[in-house]
PDB file of N, CA and C in Angstrom:
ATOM      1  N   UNK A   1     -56.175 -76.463  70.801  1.00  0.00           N
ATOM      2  CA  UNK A   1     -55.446 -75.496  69.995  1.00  0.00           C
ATOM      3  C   UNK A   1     -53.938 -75.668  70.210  1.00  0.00           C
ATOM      4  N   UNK A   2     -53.256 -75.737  69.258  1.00  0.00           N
ATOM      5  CA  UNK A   2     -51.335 -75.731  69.082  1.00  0.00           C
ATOM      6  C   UNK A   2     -51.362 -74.900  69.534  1.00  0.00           C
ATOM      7  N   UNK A   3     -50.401 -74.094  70.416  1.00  0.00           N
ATOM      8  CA  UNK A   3     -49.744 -72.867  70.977  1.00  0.00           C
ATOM      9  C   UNK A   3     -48.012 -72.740  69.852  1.00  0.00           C
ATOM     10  N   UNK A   4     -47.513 -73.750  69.699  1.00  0.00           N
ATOM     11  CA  UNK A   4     -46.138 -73.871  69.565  1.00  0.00           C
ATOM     12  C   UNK A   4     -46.368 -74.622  67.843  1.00  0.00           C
ATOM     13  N   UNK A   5     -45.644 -74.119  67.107  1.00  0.00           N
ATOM     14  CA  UNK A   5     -45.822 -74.788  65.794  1.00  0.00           C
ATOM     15  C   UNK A   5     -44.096 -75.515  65.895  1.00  0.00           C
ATOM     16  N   UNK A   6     -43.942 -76.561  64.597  1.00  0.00           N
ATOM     17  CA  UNK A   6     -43.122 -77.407  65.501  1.00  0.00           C
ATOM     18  C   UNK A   6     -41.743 -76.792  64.429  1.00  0.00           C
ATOM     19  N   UNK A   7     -41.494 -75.521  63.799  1.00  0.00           N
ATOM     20  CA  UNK A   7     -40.563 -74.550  63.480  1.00  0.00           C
ATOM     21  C   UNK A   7     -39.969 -74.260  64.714  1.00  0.00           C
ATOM     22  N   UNK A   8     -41.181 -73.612  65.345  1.00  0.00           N
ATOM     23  CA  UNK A   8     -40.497 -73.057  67.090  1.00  0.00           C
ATOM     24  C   UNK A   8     -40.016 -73.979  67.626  1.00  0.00           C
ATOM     25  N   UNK A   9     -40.335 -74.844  67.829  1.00  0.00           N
ATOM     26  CA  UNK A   9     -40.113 -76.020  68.800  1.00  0.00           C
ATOM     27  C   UNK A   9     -38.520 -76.030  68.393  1.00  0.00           C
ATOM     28  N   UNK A  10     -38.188 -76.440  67.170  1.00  0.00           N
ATOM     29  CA  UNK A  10     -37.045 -76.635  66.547  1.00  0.00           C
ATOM     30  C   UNK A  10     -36.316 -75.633  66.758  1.00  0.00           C
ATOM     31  N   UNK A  11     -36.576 -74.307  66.792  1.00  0.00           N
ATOM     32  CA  UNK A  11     -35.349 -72.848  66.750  1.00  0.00           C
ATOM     33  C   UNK A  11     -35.628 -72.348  68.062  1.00  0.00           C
ATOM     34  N   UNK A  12     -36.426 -73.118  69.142  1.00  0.00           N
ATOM     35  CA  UNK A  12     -35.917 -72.878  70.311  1.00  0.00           C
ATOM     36  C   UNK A  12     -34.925 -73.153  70.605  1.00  0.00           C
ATOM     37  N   UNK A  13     -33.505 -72.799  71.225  1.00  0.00           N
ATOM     38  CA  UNK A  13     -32.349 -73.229  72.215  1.00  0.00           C
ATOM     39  C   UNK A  13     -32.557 -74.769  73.456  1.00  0.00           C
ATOM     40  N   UNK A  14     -32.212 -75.487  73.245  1.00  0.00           N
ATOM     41  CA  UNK A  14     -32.269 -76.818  74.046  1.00  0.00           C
ATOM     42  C   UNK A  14     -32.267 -75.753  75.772  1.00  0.00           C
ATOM     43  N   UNK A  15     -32.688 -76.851  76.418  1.00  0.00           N
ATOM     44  CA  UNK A  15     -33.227 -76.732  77.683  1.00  0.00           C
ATOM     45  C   UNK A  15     -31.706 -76.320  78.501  1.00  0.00           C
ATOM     46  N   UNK A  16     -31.026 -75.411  79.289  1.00  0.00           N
ATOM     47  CA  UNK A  16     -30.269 -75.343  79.975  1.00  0.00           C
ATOM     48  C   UNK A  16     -29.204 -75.091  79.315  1.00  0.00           C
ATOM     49  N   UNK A  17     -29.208 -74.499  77.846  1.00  0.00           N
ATOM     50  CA  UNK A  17     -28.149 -74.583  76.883  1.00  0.00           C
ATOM     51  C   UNK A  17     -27.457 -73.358  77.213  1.00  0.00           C
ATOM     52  N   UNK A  18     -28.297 -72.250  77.537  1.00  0.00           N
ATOM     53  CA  UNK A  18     -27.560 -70.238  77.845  1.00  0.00           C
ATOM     54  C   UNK A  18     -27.794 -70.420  79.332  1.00  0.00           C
ATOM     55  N   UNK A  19     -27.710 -70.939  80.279  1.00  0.00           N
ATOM     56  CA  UNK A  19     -27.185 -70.602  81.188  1.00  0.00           C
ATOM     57  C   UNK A  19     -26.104 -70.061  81.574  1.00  0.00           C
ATOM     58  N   UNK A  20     -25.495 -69.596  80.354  1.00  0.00           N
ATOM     59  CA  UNK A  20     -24.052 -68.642  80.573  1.00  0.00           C
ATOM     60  C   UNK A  20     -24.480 -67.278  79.673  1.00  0.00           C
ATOM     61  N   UNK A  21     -25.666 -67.378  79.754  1.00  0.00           N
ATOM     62  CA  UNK A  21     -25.704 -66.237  78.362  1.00  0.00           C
ATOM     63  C   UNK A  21     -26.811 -65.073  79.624  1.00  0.00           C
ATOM     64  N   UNK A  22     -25.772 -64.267  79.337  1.00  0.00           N
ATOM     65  CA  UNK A  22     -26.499 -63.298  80.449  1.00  0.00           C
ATOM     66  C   UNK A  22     -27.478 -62.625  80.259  1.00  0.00           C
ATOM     67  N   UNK A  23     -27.944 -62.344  78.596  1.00  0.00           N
ATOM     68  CA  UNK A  23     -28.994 -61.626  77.941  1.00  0.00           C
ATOM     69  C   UNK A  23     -29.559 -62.304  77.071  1.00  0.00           C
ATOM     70  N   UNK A  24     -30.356 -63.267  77.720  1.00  0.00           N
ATOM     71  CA  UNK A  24     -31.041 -64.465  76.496  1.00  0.00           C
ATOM     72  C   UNK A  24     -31.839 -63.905  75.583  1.00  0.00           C
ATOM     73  N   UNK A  25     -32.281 -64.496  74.508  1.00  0.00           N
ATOM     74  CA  UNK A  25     -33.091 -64.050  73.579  1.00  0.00           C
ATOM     75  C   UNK A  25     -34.161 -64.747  73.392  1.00  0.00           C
ATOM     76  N   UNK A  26     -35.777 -64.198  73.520  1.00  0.00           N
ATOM     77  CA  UNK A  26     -37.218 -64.488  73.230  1.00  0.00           C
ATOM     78  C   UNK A  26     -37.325 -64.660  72.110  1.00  0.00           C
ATOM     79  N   UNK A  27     -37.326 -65.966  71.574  1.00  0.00           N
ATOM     80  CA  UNK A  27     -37.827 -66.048  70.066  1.00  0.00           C
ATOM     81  C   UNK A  27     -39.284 -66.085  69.991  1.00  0.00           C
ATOM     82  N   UNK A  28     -40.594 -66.476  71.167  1.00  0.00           N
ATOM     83  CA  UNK A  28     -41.670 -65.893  70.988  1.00  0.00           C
ATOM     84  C   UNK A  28     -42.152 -65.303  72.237  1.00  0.00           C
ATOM     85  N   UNK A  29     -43.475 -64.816  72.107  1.00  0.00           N
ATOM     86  CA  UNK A  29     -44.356 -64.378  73.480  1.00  0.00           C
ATOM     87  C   UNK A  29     -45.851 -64.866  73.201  1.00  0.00           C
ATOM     88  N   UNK A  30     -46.325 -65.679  74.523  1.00  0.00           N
ATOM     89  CA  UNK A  30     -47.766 -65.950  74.553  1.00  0.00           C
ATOM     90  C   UNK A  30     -48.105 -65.058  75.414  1.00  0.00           C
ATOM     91  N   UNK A  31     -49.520 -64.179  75.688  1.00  0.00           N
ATOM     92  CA  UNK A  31     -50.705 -63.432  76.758  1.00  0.00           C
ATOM     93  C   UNK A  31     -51.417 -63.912  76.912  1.00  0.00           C
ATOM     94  N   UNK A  32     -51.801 -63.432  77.519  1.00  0.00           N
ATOM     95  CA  UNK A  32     -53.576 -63.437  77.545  1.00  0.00           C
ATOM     96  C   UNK A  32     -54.383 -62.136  77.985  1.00  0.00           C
ATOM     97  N   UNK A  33     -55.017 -62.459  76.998  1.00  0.00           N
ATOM     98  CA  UNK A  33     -56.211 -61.270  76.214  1.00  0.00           C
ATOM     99  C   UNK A  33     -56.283 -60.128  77.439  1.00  0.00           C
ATOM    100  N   UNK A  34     -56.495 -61.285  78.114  1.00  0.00           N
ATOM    101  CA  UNK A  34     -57.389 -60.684  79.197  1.00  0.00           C
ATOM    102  C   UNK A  34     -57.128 -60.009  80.597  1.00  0.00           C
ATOM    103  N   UNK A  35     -55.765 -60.278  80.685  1.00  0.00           N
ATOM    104  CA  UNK A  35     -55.008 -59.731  82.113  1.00  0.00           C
ATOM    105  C   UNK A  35     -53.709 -59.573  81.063  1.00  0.00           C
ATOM    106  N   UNK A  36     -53.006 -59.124  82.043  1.00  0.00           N
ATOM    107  CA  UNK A  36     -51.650 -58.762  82.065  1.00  0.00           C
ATOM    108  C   UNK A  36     -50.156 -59.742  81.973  1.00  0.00           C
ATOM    109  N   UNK A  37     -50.750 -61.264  81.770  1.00  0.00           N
ATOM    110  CA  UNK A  37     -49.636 -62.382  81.838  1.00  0.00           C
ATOM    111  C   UNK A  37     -49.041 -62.137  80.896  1.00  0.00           C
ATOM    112  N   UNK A  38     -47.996 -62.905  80.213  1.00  0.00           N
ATOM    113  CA  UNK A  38     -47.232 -62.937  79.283  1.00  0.00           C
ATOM    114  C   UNK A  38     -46.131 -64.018  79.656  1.00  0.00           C
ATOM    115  N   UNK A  39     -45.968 -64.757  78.674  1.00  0.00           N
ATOM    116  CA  UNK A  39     -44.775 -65.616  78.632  1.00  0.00           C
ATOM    117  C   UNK A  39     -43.487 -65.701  77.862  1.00  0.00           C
ATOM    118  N   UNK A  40     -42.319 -65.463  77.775  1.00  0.00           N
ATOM    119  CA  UNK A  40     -41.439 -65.456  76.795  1.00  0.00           C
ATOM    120  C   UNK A  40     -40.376 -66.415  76.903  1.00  0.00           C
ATOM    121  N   UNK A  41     -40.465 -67.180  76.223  1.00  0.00           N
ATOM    122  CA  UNK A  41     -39.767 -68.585  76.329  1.00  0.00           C
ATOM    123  C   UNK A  41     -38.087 -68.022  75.834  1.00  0.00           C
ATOM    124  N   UNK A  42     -37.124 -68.612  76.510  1.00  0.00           N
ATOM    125  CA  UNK A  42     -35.819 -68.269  75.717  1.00  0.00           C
ATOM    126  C   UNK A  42     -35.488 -70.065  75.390  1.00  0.00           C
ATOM    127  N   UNK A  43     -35.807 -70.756  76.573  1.00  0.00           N
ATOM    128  CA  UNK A  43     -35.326 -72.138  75.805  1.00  0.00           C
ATOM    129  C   UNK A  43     -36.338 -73.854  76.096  1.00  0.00           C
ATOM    130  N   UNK A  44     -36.053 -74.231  75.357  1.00  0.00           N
ATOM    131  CA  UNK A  44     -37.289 -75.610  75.668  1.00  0.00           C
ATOM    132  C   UNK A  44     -36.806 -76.595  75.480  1.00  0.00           C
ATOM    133  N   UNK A  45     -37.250 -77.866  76.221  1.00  0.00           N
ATOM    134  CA  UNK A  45     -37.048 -79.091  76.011  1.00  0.00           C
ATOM    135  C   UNK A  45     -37.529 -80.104  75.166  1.00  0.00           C
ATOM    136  N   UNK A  46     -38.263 -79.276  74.247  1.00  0.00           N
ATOM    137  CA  UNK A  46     -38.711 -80.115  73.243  1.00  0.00           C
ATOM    138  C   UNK A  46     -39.670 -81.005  73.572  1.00  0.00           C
ATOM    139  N   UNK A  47     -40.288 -81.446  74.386  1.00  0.00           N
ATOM    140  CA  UNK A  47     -41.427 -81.586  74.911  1.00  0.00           C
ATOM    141  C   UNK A  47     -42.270 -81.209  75.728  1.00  0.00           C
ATOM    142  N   UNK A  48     -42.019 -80.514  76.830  1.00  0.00           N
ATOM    143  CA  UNK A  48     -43.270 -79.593  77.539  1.00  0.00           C
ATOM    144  C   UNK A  48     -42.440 -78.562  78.304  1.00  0.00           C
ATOM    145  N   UNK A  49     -41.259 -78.169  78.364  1.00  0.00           N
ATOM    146  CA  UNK A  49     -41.044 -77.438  79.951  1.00  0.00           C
ATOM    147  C   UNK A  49     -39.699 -75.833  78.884  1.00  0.00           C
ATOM    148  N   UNK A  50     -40.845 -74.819  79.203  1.00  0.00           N
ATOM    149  CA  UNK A  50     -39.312 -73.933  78.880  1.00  0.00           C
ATOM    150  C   UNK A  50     -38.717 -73.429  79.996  1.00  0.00           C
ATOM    151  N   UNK A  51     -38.156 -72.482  79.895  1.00  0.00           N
ATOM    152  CA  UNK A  51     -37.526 -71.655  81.036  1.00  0.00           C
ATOM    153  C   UNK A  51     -37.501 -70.253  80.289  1.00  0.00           C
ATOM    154  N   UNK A  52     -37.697 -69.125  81.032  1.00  0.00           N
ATOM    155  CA  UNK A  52     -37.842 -67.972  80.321  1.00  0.00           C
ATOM    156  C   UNK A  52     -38.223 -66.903  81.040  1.00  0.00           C
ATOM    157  N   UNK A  53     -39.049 -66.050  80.327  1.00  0.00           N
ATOM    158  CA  UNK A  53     -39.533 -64.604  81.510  1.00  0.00           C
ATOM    159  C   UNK A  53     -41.044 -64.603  81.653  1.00  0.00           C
ATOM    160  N   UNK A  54     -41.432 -64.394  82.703  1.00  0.00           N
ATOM    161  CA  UNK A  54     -42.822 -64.570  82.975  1.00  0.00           C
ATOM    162  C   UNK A  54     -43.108 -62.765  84.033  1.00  0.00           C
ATOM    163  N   UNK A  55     -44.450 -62.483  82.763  1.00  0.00           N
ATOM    164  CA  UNK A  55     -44.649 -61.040  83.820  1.00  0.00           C
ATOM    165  C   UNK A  55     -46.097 -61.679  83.879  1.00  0.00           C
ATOM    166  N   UNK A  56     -45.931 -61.293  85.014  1.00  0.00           N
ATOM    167  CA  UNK A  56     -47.531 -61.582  86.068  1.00  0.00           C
ATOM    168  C   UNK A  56     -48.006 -60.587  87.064  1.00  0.00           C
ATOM    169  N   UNK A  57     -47.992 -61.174  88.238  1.00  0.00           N
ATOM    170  CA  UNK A  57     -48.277 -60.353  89.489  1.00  0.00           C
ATOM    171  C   UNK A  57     -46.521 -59.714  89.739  1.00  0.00           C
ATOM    172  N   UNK A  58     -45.787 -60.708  89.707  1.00  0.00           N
ATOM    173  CA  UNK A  58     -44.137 -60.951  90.133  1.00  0.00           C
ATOM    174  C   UNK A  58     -43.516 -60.753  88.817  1.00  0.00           C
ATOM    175  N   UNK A  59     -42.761 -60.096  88.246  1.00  0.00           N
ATOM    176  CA  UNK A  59     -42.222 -60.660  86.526  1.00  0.00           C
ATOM    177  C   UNK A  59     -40.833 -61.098  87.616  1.00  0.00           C
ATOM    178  N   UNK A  60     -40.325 -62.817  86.599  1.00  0.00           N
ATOM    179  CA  UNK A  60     -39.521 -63.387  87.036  1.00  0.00           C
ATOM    180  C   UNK A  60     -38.801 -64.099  85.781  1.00  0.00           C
ATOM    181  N   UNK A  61     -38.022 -64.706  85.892  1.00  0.00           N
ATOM    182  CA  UNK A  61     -36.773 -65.788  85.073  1.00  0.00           C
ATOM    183  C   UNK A  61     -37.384 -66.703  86.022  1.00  0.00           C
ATOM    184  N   UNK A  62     -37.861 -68.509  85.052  1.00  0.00           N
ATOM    185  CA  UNK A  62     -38.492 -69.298  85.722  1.00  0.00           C
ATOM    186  C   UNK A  62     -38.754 -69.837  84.584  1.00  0.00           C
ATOM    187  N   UNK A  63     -39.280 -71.369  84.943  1.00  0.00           N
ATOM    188  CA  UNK A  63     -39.616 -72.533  83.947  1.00  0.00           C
ATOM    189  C   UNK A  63     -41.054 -72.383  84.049  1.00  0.00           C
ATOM    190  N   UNK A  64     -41.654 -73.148  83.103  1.00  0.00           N
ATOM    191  CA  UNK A  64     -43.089 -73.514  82.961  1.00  0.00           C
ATOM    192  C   UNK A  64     -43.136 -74.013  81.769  1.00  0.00           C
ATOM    193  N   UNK A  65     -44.558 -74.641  81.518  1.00  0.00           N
ATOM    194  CA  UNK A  65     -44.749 -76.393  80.725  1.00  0.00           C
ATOM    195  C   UNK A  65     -45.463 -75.607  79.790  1.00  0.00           C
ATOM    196  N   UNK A  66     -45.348 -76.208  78.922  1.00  0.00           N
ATOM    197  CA  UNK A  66     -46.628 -75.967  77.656  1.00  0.00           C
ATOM    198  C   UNK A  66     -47.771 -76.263  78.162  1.00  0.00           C
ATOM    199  N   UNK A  67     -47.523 -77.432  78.682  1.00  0.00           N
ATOM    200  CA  UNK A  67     -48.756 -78.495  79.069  1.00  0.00           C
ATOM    201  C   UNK A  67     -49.694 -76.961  79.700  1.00  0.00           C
ATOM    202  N   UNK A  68     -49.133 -76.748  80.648  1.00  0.00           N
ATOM    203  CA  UNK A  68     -49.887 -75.345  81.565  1.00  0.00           C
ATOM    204  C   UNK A  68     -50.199 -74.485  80.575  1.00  0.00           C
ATOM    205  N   UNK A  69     -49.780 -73.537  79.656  1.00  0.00           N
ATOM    206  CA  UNK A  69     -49.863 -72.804  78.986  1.00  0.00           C
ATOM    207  C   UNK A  69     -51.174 -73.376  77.902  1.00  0.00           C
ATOM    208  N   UNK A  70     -51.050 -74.850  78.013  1.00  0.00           N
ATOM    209  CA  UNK A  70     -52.432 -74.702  76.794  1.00  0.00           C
ATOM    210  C   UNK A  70     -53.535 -75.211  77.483  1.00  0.00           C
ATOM    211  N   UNK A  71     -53.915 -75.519  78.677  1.00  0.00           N
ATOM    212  CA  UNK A  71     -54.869 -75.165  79.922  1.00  0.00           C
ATOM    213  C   UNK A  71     -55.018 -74.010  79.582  1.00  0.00           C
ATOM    214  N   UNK A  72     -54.228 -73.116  79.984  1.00  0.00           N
ATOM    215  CA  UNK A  72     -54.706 -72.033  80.269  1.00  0.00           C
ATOM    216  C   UNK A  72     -55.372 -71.299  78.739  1.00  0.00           C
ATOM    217  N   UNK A  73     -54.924 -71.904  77.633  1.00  0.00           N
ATOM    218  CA  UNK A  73     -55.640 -71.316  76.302  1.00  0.00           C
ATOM    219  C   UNK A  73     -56.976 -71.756  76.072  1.00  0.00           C
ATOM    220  N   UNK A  74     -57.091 -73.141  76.719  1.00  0.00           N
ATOM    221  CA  UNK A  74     -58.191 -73.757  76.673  1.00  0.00           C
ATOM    222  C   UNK A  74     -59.403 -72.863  77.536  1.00  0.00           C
ATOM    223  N   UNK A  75     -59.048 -72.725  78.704  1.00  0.00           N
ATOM    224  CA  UNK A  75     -59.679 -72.115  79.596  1.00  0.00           C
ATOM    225  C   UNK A  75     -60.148 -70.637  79.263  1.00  0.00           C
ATOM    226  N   UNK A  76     -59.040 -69.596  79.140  1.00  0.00           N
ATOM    227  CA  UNK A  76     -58.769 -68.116  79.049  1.00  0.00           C
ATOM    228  C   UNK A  76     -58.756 -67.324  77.935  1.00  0.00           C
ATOM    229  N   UNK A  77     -58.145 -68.611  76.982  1.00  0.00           N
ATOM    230  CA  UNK A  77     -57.686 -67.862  75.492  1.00  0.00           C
ATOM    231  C   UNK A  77     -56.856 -67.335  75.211  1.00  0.00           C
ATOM    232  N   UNK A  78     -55.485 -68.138  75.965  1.00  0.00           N
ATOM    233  CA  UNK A  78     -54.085 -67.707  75.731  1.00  0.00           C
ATOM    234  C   UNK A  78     -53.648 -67.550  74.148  1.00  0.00           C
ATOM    235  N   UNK A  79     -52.727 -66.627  73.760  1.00  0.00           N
ATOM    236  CA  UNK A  79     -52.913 -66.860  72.590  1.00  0.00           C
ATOM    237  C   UNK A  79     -50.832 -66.420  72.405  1.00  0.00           C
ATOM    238  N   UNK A  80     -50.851 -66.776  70.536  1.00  0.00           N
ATOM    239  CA  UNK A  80     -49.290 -66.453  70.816  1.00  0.00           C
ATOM    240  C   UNK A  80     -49.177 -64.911  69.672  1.00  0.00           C
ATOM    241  N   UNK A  81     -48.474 -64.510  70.173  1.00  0.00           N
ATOM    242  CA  UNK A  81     -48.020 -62.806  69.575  1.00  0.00           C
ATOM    243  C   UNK A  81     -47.347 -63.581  68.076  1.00  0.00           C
ATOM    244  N   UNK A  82     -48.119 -63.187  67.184  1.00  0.00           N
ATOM    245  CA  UNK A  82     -47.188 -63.513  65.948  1.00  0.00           C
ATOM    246  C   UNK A  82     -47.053 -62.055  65.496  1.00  0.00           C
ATOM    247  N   UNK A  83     -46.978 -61.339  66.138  1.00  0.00           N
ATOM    248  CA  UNK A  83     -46.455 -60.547  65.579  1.00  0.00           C
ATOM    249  C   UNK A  83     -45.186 -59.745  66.506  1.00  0.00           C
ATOM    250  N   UNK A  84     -44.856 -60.599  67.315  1.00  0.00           N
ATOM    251  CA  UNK A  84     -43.705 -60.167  68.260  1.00  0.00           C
ATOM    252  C   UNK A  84     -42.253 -60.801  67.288  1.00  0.00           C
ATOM    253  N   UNK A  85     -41.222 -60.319  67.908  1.00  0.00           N
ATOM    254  CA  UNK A  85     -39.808 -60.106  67.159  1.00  0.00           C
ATOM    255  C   UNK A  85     -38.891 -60.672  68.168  1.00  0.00           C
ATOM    256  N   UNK A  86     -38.167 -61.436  67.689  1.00  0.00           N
ATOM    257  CA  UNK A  86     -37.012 -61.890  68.443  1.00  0.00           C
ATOM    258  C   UNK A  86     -36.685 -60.381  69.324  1.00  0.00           C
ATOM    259  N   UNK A  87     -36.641 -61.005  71.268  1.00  0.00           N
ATOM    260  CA  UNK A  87     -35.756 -59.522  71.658  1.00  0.00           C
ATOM    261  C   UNK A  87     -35.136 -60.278  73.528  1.00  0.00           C
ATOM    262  N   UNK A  88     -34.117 -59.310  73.530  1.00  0.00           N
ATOM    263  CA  UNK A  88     -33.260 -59.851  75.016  1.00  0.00           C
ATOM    264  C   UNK A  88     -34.263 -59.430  75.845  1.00  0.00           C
ATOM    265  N   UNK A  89     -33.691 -60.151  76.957  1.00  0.00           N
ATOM    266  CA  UNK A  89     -33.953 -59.871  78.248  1.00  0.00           C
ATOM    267  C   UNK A  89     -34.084 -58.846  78.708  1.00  0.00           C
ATOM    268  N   UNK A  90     -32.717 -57.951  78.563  1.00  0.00           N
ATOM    269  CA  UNK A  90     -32.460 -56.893  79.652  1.00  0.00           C
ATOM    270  C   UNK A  90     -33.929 -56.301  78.442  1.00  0.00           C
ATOM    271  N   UNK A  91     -34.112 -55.847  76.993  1.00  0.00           N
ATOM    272  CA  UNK A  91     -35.404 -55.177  76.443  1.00  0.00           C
ATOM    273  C   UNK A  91     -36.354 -55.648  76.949  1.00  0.00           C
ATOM    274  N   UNK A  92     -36.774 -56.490  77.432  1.00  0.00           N
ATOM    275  CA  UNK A  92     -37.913 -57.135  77.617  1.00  0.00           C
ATOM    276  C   UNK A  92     -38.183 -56.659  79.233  1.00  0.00           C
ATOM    277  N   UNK A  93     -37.587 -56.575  79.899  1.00  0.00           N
ATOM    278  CA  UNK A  93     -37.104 -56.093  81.858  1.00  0.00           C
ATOM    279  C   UNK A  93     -37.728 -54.336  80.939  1.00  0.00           C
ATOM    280  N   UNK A  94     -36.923 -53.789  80.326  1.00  0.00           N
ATOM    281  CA  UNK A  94     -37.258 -51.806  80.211  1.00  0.00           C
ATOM    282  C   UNK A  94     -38.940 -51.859  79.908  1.00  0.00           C
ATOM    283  N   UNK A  95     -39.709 -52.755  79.249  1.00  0.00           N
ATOM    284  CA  UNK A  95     -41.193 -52.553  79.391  1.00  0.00           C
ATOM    285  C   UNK A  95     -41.685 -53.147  80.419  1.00  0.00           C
ATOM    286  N   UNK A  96     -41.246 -54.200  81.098  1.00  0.00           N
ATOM    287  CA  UNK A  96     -42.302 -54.818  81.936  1.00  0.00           C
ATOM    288  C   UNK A  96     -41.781 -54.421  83.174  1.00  0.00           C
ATOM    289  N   UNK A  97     -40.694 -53.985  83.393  1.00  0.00           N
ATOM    290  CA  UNK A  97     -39.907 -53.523  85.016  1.00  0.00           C
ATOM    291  C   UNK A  97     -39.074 -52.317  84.471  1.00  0.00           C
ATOM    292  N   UNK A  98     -39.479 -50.559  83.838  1.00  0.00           N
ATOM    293  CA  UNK A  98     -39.470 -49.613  84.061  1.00  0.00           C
ATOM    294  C   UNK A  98     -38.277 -49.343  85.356  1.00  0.00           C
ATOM    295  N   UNK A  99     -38.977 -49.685  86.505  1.00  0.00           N
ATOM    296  CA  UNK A  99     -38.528 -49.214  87.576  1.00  0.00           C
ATOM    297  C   UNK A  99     -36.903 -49.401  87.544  1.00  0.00           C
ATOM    298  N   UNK A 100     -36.475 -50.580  87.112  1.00  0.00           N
ATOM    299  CA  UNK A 100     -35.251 -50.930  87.267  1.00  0.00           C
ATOM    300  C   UNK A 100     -34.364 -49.951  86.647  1.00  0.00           C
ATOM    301  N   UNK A 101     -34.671 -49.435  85.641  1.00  0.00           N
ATOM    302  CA  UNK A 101     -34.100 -47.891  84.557  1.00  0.00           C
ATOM    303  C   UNK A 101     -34.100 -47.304  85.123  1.00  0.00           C
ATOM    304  N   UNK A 102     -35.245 -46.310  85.856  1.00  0.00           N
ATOM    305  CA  UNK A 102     -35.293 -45.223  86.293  1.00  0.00           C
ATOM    306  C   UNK A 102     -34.244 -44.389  86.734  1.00  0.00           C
TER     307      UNK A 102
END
């Protein structure tokens, strides 16, 4: 299964390009069904590796591969939010890390 259609691929931000950009922007989000993961890519290299926000056990700013991400669809049934909306960081931190607002 494609995870990434090759539109995205293209209107992702090159790999290491906002490292000055203090409130990057998620142009998509992959889950899974079934737990609580989520991936939100802000930029990619055009062949396997983004960098972005990952909520898990830890939610962090961190890289990870497609390659991994479609294992894990294969396996789990990762799937991608088409119905999610371009959104920053710091929005994306007020649902998945609350605490930090409070």
């Amino acid at each position: 299964m494609k995870l990434l259609t090759d539109e995205l691929k293209k209107a992702l931000p090159k790999l290491h390009s906002q490292e000055k950009v203090k409130d990057p922007l998620a142009l998509c989000k992959f889950y899974m069904p079934l737990n609580r993961w989520v991936w939100y890519p802000f930029e990619f290299d055009g062949e396997d590796e983004f960098f972005g926000y990952v909520v898990g056990d830890n939610p962090e700013v961190g890289n990870f591969t497609l390659s991994k991400l479609e294992r894990i669809s294969e396996a789990y049934g990762l799937e991608m939010d088409t119905s999610f909306k371009p959104t920053r960081l710091s929005e994306l931190k007020k649902v998945h890390e609350p605490w930090l607002y409070e």
